[in-house]
PDB file of N, CA and C in Angstrom:
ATOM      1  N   UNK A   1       3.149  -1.508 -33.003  1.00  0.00           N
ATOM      2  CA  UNK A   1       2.308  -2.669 -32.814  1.00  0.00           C
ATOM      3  C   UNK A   1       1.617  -2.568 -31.447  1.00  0.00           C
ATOM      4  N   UNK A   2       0.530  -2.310 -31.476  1.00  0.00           N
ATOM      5  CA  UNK A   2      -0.537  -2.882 -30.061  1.00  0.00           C
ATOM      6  C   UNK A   2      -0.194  -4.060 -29.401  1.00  0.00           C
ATOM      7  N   UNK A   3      -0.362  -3.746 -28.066  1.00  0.00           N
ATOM      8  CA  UNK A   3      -0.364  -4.789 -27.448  1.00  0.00           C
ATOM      9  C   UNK A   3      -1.068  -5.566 -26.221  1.00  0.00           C
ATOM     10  N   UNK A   4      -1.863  -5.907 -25.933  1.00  0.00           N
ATOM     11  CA  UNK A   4      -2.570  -6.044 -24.968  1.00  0.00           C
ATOM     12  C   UNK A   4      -2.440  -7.140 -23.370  1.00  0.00           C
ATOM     13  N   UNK A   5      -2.675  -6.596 -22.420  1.00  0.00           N
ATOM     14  CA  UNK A   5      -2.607  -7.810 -21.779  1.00  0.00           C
ATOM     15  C   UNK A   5      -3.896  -8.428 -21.147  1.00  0.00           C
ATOM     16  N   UNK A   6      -3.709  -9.633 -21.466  1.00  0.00           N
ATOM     17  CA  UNK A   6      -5.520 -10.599 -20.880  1.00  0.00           C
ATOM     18  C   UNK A   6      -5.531 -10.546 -19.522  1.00  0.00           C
ATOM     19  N   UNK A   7      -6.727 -10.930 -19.396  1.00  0.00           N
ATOM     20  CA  UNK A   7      -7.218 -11.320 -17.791  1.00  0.00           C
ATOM     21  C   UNK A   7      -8.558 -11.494 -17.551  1.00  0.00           C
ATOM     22  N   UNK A   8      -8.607 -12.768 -16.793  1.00  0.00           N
ATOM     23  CA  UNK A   8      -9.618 -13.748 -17.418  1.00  0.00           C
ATOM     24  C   UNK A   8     -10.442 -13.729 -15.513  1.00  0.00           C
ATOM     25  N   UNK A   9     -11.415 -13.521 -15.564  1.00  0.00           N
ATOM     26  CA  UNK A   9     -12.293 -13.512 -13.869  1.00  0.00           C
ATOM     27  C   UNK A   9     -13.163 -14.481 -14.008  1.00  0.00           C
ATOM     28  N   UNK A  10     -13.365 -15.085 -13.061  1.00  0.00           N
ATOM     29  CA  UNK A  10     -14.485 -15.862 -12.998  1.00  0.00           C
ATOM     30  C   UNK A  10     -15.272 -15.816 -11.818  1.00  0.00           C
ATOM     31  N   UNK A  11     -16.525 -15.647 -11.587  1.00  0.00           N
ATOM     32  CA  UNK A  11     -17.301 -15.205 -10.183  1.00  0.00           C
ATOM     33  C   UNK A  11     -18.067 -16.854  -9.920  1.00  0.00           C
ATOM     34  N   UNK A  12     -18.078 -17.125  -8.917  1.00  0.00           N
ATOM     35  CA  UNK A  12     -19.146 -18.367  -8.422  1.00  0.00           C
ATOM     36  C   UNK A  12     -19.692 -17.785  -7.271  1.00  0.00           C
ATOM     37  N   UNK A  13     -20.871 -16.774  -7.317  1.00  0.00           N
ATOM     38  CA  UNK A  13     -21.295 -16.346  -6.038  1.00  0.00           C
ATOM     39  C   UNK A  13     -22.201 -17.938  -5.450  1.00  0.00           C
ATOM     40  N   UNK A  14     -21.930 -17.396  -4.124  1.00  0.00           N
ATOM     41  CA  UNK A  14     -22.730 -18.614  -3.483  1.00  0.00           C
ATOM     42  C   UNK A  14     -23.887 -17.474  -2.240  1.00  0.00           C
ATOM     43  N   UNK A  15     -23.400 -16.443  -2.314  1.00  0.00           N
ATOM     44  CA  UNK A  15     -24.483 -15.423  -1.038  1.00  0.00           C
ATOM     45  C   UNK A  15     -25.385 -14.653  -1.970  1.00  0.00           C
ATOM     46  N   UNK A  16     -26.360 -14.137  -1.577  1.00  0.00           N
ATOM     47  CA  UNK A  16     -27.089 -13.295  -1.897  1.00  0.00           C
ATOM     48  C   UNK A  16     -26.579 -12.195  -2.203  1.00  0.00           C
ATOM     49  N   UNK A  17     -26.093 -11.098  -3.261  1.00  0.00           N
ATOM     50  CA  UNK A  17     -25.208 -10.018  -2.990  1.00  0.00           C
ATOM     51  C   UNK A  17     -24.041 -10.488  -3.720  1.00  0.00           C
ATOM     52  N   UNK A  18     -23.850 -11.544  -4.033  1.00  0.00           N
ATOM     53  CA  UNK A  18     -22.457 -11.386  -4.733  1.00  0.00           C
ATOM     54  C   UNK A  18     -22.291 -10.970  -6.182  1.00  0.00           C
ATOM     55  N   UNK A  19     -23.293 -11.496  -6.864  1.00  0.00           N
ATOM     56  CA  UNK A  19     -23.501 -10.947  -7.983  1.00  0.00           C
ATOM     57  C   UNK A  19     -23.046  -8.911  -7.947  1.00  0.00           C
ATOM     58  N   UNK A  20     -23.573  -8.424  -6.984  1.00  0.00           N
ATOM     59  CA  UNK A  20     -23.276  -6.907  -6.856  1.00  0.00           C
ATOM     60  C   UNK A  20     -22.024  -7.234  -6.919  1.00  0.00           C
ATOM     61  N   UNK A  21     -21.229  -7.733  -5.751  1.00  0.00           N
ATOM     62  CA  UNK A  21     -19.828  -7.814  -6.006  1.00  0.00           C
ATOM     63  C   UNK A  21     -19.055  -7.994  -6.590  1.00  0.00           C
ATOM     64  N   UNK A  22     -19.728  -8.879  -7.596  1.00  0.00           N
ATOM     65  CA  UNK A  22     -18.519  -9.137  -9.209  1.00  0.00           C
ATOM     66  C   UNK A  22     -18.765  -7.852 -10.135  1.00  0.00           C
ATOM     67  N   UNK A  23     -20.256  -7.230  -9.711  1.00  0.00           N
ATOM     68  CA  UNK A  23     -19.975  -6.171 -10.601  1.00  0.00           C
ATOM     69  C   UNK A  23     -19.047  -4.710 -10.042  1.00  0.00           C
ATOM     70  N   UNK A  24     -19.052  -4.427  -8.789  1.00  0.00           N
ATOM     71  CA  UNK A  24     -18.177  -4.064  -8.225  1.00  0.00           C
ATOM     72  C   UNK A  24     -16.830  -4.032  -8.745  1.00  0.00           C
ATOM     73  N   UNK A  25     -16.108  -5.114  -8.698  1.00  0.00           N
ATOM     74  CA  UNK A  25     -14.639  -5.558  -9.242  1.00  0.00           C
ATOM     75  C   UNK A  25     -14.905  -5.229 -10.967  1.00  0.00           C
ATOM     76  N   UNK A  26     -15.530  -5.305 -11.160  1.00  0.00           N
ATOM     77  CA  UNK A  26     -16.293  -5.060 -13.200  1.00  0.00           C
ATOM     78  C   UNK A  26     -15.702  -3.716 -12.678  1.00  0.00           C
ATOM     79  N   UNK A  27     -16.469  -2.975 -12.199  1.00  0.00           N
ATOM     80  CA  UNK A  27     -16.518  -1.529 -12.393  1.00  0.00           C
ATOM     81  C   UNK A  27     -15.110  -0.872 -11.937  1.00  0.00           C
ATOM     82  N   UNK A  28     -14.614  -1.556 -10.900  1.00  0.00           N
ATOM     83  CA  UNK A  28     -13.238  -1.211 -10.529  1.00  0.00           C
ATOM     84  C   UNK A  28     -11.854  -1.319 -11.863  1.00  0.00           C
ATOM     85  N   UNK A  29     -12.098  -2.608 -12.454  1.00  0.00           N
ATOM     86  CA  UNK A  29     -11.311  -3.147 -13.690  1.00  0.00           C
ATOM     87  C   UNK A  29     -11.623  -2.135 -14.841  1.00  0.00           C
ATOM     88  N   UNK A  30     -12.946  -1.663 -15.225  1.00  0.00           N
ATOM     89  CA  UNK A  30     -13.100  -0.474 -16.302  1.00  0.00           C
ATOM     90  C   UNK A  30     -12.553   0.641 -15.626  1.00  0.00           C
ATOM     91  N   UNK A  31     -13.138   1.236 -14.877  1.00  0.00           N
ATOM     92  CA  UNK A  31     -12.371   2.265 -14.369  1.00  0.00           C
ATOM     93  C   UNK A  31     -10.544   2.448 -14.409  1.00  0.00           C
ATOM     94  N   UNK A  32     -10.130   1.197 -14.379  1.00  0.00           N
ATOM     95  CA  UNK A  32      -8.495   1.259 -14.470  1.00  0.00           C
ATOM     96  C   UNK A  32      -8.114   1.270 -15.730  1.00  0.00           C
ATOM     97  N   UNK A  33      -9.457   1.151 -16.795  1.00  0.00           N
ATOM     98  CA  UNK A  33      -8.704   1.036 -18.583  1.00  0.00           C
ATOM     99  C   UNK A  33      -9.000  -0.451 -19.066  1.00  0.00           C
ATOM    100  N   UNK A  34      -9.637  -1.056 -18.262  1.00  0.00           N
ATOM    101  CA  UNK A  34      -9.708  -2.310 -18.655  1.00  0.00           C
ATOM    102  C   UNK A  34     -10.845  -2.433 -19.689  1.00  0.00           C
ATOM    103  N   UNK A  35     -11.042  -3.219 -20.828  1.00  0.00           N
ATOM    104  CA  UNK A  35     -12.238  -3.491 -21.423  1.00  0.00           C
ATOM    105  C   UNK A  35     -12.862  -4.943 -21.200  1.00  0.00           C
ATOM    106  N   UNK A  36     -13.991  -4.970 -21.621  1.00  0.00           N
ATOM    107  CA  UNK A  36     -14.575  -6.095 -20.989  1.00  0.00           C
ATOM    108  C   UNK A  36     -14.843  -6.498 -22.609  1.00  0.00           C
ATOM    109  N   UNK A  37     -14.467  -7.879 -22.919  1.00  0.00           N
ATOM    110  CA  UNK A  37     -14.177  -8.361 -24.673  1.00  0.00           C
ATOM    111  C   UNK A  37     -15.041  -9.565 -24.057  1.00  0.00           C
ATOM    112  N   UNK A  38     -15.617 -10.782 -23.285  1.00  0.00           N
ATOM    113  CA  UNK A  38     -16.387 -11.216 -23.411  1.00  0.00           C
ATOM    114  C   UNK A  38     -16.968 -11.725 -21.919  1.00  0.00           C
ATOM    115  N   UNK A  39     -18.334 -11.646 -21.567  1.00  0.00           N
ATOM    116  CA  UNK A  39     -18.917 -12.434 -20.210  1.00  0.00           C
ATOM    117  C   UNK A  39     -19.779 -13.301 -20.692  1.00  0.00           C
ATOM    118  N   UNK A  40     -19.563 -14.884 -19.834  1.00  0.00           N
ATOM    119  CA  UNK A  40     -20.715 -15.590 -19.884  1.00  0.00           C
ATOM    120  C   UNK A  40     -20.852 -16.119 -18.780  1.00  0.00           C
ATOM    121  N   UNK A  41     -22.956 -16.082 -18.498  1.00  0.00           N
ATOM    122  CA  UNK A  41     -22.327 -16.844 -17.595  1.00  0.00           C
ATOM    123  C   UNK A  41     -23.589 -18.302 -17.724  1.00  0.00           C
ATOM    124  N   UNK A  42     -23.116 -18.929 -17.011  1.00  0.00           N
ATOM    125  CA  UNK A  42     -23.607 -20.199 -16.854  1.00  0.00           C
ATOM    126  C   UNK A  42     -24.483 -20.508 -15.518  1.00  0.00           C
ATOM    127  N   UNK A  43     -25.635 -21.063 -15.824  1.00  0.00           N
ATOM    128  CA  UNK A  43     -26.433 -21.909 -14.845  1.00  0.00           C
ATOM    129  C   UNK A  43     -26.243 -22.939 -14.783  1.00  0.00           C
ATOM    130  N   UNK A  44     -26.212 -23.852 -13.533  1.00  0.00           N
ATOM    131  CA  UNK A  44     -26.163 -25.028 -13.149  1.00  0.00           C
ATOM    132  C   UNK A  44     -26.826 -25.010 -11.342  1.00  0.00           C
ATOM    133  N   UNK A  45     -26.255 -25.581 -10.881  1.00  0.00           N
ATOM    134  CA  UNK A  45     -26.282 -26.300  -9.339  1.00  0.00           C
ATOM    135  C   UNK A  45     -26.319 -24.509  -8.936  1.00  0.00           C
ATOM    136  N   UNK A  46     -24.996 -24.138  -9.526  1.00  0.00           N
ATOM    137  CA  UNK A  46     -24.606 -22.723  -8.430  1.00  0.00           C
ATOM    138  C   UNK A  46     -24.385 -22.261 -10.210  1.00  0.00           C
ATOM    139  N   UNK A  47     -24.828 -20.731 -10.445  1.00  0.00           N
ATOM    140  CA  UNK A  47     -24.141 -19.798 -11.129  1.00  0.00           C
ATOM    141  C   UNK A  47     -22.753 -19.388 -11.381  1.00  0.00           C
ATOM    142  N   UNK A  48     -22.216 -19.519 -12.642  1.00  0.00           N
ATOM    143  CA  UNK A  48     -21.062 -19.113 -12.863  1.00  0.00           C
ATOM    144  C   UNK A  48     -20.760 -18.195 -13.853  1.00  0.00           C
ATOM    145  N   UNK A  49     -20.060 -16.822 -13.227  1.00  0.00           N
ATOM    146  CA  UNK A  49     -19.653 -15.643 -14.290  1.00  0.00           C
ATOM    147  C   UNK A  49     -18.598 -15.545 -14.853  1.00  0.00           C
ATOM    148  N   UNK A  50     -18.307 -15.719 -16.193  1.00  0.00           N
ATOM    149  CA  UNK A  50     -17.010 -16.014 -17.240  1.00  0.00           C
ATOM    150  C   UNK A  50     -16.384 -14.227 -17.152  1.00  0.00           C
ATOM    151  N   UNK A  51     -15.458 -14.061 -17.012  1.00  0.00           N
ATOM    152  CA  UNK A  51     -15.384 -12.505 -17.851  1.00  0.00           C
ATOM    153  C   UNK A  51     -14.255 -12.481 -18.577  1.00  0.00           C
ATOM    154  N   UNK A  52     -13.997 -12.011 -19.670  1.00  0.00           N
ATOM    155  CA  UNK A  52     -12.853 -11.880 -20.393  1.00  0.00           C
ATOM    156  C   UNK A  52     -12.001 -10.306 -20.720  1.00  0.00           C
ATOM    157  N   UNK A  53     -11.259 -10.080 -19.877  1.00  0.00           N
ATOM    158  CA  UNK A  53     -10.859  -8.461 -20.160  1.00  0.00           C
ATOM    159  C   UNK A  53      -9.590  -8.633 -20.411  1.00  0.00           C
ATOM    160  N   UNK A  54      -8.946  -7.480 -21.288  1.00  0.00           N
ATOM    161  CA  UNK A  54      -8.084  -6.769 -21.818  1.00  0.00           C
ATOM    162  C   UNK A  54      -7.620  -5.298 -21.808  1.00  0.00           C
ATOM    163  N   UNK A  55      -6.547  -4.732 -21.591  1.00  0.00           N
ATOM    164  CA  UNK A  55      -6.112  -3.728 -21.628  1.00  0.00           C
ATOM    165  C   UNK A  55      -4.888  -3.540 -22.972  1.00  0.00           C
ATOM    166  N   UNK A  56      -4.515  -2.142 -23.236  1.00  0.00           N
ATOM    167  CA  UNK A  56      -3.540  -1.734 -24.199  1.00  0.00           C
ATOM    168  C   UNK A  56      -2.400  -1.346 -23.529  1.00  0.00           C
ATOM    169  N   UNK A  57      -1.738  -2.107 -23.664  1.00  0.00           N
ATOM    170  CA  UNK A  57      -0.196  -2.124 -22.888  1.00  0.00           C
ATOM    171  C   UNK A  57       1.270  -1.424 -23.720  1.00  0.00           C
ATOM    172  N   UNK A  58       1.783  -0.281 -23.168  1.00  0.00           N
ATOM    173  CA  UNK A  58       2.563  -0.405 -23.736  1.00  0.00           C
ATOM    174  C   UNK A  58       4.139  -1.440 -24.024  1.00  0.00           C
ATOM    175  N   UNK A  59       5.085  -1.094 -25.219  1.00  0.00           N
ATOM    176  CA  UNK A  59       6.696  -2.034 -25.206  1.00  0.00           C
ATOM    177  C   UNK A  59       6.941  -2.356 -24.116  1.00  0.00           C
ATOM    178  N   UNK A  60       7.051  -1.073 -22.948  1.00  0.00           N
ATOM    179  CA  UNK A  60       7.752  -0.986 -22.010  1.00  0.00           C
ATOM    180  C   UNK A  60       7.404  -2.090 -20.720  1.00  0.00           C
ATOM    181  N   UNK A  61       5.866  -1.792 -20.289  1.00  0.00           N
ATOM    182  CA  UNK A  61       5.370  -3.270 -19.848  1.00  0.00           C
ATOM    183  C   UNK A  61       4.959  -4.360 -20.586  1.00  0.00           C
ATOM    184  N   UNK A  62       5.139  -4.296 -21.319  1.00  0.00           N
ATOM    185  CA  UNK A  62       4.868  -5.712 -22.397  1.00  0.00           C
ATOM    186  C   UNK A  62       6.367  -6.194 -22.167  1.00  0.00           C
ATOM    187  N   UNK A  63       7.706  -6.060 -21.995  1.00  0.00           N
ATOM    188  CA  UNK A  63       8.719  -6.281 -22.085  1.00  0.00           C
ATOM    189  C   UNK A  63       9.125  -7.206 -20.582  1.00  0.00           C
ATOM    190  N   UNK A  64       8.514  -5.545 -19.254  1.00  0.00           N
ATOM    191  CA  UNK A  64       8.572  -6.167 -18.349  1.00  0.00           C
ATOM    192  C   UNK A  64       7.677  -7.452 -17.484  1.00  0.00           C
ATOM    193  N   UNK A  65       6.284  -7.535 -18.451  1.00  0.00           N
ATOM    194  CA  UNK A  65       5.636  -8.444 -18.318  1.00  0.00           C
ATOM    195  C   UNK A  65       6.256  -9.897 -18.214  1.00  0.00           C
ATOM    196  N   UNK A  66       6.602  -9.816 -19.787  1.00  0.00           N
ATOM    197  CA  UNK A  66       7.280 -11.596 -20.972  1.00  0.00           C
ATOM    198  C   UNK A  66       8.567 -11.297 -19.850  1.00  0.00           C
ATOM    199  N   UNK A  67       9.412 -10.314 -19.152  1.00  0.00           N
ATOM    200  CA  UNK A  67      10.741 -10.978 -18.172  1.00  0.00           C
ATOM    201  C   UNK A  67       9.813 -11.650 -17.158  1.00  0.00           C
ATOM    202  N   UNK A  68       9.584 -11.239 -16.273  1.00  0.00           N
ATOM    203  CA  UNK A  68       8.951 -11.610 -15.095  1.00  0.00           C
ATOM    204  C   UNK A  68       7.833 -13.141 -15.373  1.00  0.00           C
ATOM    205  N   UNK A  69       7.678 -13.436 -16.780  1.00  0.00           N
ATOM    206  CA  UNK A  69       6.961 -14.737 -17.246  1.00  0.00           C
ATOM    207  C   UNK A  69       8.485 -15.886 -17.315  1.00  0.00           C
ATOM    208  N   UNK A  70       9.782 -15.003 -18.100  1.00  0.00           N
ATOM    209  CA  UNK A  70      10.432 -15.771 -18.249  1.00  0.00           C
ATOM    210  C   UNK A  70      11.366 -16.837 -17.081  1.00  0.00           C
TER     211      UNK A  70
END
């Protein structure tokens, strides 16, 4: 059985340049195996970047994950 673990980012740049920087951390998170399963982002007052990533985890940290939750 697959197993994955989530992890959920959210960017609120407020400088000029930050936008680079969330993609930065993007590119750092793929590079480690991470996939990127959904981004949104939102306009308002200030910009906001949703990201939704996942990785394939094996038993072994899936086990030690759910202890360290428990």
């Amino acid at each position: 059985m697959k197993r994955y673990e989530p992890k959920i980012l959210t960017f609120s740049p407020s400088e000029k340049g930050s936008m680079e920087n969330a993609e930065d951390i993007l590119f750092t998170y793929t590079i480690e195996g991470w996939e990127i399963i959904s981004a949104t982002q939102m306009q308002g007052l200030q910009p906001i970047l949703t990201v939704v990533l996942q990785r394939e985890i094996s038993e072994d940290e899936y086990k030690q994950i759910m202890e360290k939750r428990a």
